[in-house]
Protein backbone atom coordinates (compact mmCIF):
# COMPACT_ATOMS: atom_id res chain seq x y z
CA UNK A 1 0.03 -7.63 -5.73
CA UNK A 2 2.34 -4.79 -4.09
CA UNK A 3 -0.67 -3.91 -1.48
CA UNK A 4 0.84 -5.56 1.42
CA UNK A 5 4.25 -3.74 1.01
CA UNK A 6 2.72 -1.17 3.00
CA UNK A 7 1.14 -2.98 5.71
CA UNK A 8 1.66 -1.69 8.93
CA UNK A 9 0.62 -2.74 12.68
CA UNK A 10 1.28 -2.95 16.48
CA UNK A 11 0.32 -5.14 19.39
CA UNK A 12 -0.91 -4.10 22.62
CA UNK A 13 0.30 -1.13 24.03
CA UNK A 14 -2.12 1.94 23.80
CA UNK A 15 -5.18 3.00 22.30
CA UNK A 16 -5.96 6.45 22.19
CA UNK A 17 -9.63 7.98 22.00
CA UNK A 18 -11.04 11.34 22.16
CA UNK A 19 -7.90 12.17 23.97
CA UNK A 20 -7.90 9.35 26.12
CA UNK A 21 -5.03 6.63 26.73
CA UNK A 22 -5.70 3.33 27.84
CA UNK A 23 -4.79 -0.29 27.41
CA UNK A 24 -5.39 -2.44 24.67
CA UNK A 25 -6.04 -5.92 26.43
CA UNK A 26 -4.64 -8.88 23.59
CA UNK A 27 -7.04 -10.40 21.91
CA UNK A 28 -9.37 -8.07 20.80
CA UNK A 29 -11.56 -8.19 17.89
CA UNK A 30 -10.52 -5.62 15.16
CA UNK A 31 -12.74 -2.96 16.38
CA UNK A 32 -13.23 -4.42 19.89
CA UNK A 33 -12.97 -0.58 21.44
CA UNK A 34 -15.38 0.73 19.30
CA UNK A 35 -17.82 -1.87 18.04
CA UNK A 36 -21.15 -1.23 20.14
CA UNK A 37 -20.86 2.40 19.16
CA UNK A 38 -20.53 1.61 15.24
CA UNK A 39 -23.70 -0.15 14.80
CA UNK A 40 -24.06 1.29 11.59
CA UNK A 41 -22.31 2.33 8.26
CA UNK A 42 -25.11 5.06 7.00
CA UNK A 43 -22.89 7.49 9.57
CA UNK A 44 -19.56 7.48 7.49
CA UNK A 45 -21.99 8.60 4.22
CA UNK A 46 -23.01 11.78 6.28
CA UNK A 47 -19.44 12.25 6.56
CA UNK A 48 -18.39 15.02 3.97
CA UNK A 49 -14.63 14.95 4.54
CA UNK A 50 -14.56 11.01 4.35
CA UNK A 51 -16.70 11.26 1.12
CA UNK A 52 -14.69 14.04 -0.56
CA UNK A 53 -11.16 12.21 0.37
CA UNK A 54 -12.84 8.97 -0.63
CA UNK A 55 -14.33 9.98 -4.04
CA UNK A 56 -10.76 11.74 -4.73
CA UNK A 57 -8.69 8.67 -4.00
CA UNK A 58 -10.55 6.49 -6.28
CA UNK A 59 -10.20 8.71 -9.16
CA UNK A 60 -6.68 8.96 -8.46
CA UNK A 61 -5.98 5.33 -7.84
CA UNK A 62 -7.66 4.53 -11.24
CA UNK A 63 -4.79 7.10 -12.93
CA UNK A 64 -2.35 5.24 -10.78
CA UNK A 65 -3.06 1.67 -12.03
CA UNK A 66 -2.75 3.21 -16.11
CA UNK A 67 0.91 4.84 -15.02
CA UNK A 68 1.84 1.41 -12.95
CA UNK A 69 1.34 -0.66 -16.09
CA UNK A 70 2.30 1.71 -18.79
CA UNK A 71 5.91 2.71 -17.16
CA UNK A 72 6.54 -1.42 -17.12
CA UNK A 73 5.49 -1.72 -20.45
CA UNK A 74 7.34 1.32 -22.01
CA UNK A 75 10.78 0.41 -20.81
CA UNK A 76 9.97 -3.38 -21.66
CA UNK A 77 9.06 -2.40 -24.66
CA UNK A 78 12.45 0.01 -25.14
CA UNK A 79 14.81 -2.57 -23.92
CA UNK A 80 13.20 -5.92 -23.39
CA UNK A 81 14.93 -6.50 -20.12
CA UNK A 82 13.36 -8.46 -17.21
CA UNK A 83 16.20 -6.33 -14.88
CA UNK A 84 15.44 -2.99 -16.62
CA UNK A 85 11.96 -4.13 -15.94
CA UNK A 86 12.31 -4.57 -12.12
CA UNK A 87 13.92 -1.69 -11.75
CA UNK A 88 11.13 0.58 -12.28
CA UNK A 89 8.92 -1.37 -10.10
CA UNK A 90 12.00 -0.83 -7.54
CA UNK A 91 12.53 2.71 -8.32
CA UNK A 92 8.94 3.10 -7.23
CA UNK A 93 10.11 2.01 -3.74
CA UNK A 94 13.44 3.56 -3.22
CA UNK A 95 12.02 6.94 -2.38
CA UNK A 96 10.60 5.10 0.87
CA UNK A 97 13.82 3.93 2.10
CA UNK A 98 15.46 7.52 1.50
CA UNK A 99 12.92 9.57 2.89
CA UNK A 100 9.77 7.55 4.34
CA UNK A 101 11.19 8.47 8.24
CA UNK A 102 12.04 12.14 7.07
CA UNK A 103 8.20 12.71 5.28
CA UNK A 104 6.71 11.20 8.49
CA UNK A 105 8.08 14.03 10.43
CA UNK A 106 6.86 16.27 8.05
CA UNK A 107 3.33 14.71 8.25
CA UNK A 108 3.29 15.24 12.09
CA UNK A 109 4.49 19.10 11.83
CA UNK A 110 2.33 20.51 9.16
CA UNK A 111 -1.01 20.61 7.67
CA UNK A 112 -2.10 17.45 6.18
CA UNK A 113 -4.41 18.43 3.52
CA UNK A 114 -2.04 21.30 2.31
CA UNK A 115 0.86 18.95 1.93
CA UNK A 116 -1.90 15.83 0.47
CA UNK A 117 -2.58 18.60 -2.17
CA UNK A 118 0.48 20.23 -2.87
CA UNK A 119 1.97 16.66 -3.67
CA UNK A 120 -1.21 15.72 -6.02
CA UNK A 121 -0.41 19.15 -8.02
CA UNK A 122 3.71 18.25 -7.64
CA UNK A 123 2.79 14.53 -9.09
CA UNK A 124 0.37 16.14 -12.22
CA UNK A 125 2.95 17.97 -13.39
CA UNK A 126 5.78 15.08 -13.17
CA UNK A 127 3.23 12.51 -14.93
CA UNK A 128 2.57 15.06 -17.53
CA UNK A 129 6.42 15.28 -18.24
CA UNK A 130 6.87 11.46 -19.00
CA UNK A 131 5.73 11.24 -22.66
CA UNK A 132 7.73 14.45 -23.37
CA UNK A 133 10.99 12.78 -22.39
CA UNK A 134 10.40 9.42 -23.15
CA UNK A 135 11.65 9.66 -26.94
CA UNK A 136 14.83 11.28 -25.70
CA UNK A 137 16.06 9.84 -22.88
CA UNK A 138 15.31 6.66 -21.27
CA UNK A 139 17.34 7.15 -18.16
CA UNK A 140 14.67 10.71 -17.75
CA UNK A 141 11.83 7.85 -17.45
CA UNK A 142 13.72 6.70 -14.55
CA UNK A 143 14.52 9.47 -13.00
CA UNK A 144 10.52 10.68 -13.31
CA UNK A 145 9.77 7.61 -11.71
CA UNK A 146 11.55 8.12 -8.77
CA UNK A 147 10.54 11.97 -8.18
CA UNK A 148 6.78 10.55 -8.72
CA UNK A 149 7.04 7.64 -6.03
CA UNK A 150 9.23 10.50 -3.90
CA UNK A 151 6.04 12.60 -3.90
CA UNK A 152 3.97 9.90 -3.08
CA UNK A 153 6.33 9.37 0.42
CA UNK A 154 4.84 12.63 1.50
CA UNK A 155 1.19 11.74 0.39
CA UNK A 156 0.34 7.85 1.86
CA UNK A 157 1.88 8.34 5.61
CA UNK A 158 -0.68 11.85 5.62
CA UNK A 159 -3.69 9.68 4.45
CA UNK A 160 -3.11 7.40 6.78
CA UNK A 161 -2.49 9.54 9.70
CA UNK A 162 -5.15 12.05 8.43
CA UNK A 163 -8.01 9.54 8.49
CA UNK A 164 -8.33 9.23 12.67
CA UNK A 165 -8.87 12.87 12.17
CA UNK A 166 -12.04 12.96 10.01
CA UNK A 167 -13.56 9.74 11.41
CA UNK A 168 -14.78 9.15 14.79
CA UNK A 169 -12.37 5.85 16.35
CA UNK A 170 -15.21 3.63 16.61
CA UNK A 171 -15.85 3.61 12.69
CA UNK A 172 -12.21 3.46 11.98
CA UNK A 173 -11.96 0.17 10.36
CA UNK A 174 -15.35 0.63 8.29
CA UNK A 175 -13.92 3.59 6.83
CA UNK A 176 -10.56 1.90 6.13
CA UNK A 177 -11.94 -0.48 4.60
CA UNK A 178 -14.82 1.41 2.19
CA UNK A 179 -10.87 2.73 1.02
CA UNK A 180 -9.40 -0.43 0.79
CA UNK A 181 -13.15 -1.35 -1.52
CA UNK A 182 -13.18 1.62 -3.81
CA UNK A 183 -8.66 1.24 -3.99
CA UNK A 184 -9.68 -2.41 -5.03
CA UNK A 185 -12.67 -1.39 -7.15
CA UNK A 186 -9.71 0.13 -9.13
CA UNK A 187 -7.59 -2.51 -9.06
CA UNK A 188 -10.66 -4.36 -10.71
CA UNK A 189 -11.31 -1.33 -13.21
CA UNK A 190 -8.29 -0.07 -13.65
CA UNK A 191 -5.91 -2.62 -14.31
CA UNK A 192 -8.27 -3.73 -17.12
CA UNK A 193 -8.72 -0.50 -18.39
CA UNK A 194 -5.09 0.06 -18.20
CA UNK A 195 -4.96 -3.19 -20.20
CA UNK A 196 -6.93 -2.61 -22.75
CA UNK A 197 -5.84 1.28 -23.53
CA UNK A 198 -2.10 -0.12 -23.97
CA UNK A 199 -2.90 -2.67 -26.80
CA UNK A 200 -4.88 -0.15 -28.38
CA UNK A 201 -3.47 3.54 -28.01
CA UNK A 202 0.36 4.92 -26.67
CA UNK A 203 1.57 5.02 -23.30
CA UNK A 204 1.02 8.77 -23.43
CA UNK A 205 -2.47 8.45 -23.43
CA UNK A 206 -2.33 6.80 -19.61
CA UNK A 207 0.51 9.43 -18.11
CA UNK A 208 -1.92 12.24 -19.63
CA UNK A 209 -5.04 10.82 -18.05
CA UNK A 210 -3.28 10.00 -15.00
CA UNK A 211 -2.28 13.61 -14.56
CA UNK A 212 -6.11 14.76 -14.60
CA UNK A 213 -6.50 12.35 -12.03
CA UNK A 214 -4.30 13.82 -9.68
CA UNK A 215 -5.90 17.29 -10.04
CA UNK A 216 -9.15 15.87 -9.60
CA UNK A 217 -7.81 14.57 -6.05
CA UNK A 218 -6.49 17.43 -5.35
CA UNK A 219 -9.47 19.48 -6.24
CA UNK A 220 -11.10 17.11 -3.73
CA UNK A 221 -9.31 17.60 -0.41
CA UNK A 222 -9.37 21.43 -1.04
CA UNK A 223 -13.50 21.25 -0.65
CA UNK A 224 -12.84 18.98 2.36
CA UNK A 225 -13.93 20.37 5.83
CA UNK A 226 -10.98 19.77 8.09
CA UNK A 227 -9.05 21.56 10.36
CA UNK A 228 -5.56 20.47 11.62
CA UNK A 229 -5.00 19.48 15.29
CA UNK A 230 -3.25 22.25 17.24
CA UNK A 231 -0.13 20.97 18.12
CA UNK A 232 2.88 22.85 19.87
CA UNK A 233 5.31 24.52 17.72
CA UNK A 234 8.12 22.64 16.50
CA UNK A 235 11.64 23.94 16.64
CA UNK A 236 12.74 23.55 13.10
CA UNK A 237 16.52 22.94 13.65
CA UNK A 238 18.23 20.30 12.27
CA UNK A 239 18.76 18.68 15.60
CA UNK A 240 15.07 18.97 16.58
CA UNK A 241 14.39 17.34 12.91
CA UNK A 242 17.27 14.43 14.07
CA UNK A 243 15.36 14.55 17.62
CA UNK A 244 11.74 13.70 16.02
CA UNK A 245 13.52 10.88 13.59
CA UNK A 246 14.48 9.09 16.95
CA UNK A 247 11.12 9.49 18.47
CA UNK A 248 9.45 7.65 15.62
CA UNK A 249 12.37 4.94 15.59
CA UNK A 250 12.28 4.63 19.60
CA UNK A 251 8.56 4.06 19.54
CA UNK A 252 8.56 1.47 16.94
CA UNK A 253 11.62 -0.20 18.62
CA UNK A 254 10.55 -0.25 22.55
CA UNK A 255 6.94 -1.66 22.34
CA UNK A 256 7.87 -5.44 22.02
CA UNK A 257 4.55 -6.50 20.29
CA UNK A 258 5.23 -4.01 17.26
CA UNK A 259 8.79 -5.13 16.85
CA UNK A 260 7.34 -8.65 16.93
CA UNK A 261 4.66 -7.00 14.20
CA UNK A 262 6.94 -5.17 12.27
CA UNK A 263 9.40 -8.25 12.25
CA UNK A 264 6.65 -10.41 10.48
CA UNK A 265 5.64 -7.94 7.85
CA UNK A 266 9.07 -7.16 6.84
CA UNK A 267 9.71 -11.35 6.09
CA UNK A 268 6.62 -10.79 4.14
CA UNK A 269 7.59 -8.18 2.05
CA UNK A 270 10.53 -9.81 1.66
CA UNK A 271 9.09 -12.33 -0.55
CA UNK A 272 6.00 -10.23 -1.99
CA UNK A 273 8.30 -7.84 -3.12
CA UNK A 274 9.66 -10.46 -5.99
CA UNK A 275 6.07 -11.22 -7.32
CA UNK A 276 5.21 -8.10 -8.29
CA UNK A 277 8.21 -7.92 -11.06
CA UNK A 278 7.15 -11.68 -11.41
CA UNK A 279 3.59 -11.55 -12.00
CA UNK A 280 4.43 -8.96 -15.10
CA UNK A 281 7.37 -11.56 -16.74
CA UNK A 282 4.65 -14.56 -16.24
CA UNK A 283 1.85 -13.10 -18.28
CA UNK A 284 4.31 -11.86 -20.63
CA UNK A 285 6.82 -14.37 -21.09
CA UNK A 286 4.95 -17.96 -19.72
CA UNK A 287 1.50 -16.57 -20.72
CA UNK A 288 2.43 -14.79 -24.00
CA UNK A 289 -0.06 -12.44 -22.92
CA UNK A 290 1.51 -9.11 -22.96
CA UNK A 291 0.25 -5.94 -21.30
CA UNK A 292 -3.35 -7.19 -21.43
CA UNK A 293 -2.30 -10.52 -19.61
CA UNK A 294 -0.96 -8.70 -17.03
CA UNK A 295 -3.66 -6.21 -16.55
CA UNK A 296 -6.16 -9.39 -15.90
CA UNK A 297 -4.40 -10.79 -13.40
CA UNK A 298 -4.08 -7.61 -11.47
CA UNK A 299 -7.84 -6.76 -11.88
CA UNK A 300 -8.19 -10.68 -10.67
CA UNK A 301 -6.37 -9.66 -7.66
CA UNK A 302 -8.44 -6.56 -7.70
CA UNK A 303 -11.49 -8.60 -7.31
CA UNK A 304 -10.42 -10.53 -4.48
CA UNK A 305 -9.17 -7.88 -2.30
CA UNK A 306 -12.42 -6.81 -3.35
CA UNK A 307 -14.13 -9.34 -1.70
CA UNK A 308 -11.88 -9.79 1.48
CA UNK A 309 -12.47 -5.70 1.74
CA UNK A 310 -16.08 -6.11 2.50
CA UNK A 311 -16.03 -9.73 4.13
CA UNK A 312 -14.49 -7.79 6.64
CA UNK A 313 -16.34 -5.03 6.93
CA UNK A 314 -19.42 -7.36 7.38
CA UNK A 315 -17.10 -9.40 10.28
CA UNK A 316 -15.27 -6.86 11.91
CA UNK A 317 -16.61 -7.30 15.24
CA UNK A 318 -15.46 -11.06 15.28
CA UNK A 319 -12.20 -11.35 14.00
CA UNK A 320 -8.98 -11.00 16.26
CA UNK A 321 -6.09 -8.79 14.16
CA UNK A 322 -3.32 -11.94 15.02
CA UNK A 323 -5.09 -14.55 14.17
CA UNK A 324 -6.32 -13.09 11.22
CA UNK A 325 -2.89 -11.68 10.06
CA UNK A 326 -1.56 -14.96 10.24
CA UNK A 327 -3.67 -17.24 8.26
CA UNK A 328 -4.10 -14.04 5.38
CA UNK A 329 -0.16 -14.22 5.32
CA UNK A 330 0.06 -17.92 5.06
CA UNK A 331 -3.21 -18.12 2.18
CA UNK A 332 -0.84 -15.70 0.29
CA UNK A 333 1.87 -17.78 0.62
CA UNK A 334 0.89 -20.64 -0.67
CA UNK A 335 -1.52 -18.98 -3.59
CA UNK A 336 1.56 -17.48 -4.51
CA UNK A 337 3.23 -21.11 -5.20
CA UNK A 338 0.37 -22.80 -6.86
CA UNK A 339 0.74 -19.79 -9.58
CA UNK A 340 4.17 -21.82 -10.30
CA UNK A 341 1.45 -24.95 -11.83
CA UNK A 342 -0.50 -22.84 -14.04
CA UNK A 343 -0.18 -21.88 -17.67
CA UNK A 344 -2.93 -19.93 -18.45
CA UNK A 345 -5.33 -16.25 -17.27
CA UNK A 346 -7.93 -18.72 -16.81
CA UNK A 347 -5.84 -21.13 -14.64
CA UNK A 348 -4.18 -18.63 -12.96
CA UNK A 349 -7.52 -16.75 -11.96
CA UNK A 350 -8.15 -18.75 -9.13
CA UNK A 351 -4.74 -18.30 -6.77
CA UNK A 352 -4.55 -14.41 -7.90
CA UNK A 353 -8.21 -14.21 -6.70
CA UNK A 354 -7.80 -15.79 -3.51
CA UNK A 355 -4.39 -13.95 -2.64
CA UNK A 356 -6.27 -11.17 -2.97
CA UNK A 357 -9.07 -11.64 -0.28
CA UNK A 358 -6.01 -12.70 1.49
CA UNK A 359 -4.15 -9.30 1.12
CA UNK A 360 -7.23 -7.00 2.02
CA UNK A 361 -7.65 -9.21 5.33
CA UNK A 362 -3.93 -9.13 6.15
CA UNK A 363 -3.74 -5.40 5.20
CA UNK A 364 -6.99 -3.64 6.33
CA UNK A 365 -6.41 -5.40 9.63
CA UNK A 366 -2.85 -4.09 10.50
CA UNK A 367 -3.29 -0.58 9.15
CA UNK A 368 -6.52 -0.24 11.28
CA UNK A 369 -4.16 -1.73 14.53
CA UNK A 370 -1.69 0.68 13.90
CA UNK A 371 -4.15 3.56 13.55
CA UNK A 372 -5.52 2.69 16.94
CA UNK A 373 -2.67 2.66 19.05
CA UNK A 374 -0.61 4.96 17.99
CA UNK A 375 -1.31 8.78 19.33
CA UNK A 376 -1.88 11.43 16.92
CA UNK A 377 1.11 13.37 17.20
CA UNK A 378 3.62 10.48 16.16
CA UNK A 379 1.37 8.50 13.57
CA UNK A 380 3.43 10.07 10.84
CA UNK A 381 7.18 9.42 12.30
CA UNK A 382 5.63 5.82 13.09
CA UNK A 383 4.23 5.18 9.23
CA UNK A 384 7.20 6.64 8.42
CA UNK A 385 9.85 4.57 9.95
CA UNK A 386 7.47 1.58 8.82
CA UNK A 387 7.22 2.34 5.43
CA UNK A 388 11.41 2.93 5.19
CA UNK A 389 11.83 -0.52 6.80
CA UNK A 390 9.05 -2.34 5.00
CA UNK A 391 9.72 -0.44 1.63
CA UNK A 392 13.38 -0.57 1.51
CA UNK A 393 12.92 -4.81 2.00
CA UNK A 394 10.70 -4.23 -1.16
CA UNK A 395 12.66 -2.53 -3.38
CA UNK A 396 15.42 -5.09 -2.57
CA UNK A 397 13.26 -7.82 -3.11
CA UNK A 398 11.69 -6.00 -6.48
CA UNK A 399 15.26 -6.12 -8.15
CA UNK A 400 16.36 -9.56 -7.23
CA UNK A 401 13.19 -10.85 -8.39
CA UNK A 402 13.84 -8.95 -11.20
CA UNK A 403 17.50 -10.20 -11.61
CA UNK A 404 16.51 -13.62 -10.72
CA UNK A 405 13.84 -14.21 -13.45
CA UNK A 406 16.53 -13.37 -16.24
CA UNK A 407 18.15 -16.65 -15.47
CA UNK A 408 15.55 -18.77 -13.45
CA UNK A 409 12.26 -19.96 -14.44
CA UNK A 410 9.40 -17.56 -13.36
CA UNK A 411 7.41 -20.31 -11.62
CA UNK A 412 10.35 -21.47 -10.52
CA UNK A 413 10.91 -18.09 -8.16
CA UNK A 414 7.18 -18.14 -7.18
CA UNK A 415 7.42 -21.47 -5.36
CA UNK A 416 9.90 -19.68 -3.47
CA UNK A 417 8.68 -16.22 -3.08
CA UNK A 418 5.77 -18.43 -1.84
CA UNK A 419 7.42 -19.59 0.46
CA UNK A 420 9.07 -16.36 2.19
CA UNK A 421 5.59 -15.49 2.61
CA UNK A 422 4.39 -18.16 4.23
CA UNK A 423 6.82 -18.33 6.85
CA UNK A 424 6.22 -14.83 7.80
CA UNK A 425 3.52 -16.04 9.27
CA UNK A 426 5.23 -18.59 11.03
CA UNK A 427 6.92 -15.45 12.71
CA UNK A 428 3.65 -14.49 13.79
CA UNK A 429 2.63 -18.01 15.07
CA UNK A 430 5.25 -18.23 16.78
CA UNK A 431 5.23 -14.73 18.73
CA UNK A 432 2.44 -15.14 21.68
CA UNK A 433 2.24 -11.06 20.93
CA UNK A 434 1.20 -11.17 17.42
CA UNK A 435 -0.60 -14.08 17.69
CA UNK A 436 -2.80 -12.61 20.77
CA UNK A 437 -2.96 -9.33 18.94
């Protein structure tokens, strides 16, 4: 449900390949500069790098959807709050507002793979230290929530702007979205798994599992054959740091089409922010469901982006990024208000399932834009600056959706988170450079 909260794109401005900068004409199919040259996927599975990082992320990711459902259910469970509940699906945000520009400049001045790793091993040891404090301090939980999510700052914007690096441009979106399969695969796998575990064993069980999975990540991107652009030395001043947090800013800011972009997906969050926190009080409170209610509906979700993950890898060559953002966002939108007229998993299967193709389309498409146009060099003060923008509307949204459903019917607040949604894509519809992107 939280996938999109990441999303990031741009419109028209310029693509750069093997070095070389050119235009990016509107219009273009999602891998119109690359598509006669990526005739085939057999060339990503000769790919070692791609495999290794691949292989490693799903492990992780399935660890990831056991901690995202057991630190929901343990302070649920400790204080049956809906706001104390929102909070830690808000805390796992926060970090992006603080420090997503700051961790993108990091990404563009050092070693990716070091830093990917050194934050897997950082993360292991946090997850590790949640059962230990969880029976003395509640307020702890929080606080290891927020230094896990802070790690993770450092780790997505690398990913992202490591990828270009190990795959050739013209397979970009194919390998983005074998990712966005195997992340999804877990969202299928995990979430019931995560499910399941909860009703039957302690949270501990997940945060100790999860931490394994973060060394086996790590472990991965250390066999990884990569070597790091050379790029000129960086002064390492705090005015030259100040000086590389405008350059990401003034490059989001100056290119019309990605303010236009960035504009949309921020009225997006906006709403998709609230569901998340939502989605857990519906299966537990309008469901009666518990843990294992909500673990369904996020594998259901799971199974869609599943779906919309390899539609697209089969239609890349013939669908335009706009077009397609637009109708994804809108299909979200209004799957997210027919949740508001159902009252059981089984009814509720069928909007959670079709979000989710939704989200993969909407999400697959703008990360693969943004990794296009923008040069390596500034991808990670660019992700940065997007992820601060787009997660700090998130975390706002997480809490007052939060807040909100202690006092408002649940389906009453998806009708309108629903709605938010769905008028981000108006945004786009109405912005000739989104909707010609």
């Amino acid at each position: 449900m939280a996938a999109a909260a990441a999303a990031t794109a741009r419109f028209n401005v310029y693509t750069t390949v093997e070095g070389q900068t050119r235009r990016a004409s509107g219009g273009r199919a999602i891998e119109a500069n690359a598509v006669a040259s990526d005739t085939q996927l057999a060339p990503l599975f000769r790919n070692g790098s791609f495999l290794l990082l691949w292989v490693g992320q799903f492990v992780s990711q399935m660890g990831d959807r056991l901690a995202a459902l057991a630190f929901p259910w343990l302070v649920y469970r400790s204080t049956g709050s809906a706001l104390g509940t929102g909070a830690v699906f808000a805390i796992y945000s926060l970090p992006y507002v603080l420090f997503g520009a700051f961790a993108g400049v990091l990404v563009d001045r050092f070693n990716k793979r070091k830093l990917m790793v050194a934050v897997d091993l950082v993360r292991a040891v946090l997850v590790l230290a949640v059962p230990l404090v969880a029976a003395r301090s509640l307020p702890a939980v929080f606080a290891l929530s927020f230094a896990i999510a802070t790690a993770g700052v450092f780790f997505e914007p690398a990913k992202l702007a490591m990828l270009p690096e190990i795959v050739a441009p013209g397979r970009l979106l194919r390998a983005n979205s074998l990712l966005a399969t195997s992340e999804n695969l877990t969202e299928i796998l995990g979430w019931a798994f995560a499910g399941a575990l909860l009703a039957s064993v302690s949270t501990s069980v997940a945060f100790r599992l999860d931490a394994v999975t973060f060394a086996v990540s790590a472990a991965a991107l250390l066999f990884m054959r990569y070597r790091a652009p050379v790029r000129v030395a960086a002064e390492h001043s705090a005015q030259a740091l100040r000086d590389e947090l405008r350059e990401g800013f003034r490059f989001l800011a100056r290119d019309r089409g990605l303010r236009a972009n960035t504009t949309m997906i921020v009225v997006c969050v906006a709403g998709l922010g609230a569901a998340y926190p939502l989605t857990f009080l519906f299966a537990v409170n309008v469901l009666n469901g518990g843990a294992g209610a909500f673990g369904a509906l996020e594998a259901i979700v799971g199974a869609g982006f599943l779906i919309g993950s390899l539609a697209l890898v089969a239609l890349a060559s013939r669908v335009r990024k706009g077009r397609t953002m637009i109708a994804g966002l809108a299909v979200m939108g209004l799957c997210l208000a027919l949740v508001a007229a159902t009252g059981s998993v089984v009814s509720a299967a069928i909007p959670f399932a079709i979000f989710g193709v939704a989200n993969a389309i909407v999400l697959i498409a703008v990360d693969t834009y943004l990794q296009q146009v923008v040069p390596n060099g500034m991808r990670g003060r660019v992700l940065g600056t997007r992820f601060t923008l787009t997660q700090g509307t998130y975390a706002v949204s997480v809490l007052v959706g939060g807040a909100l459903a202690g006092v408002i019917d649940v389906r009453i607040l998806f009708v309108v988170v629903g709605a938010i949604v769905a008028a981000s894509a108006l945004v786009g519809l109405l912005t000739r450079e989104v909707r010609d992107a």
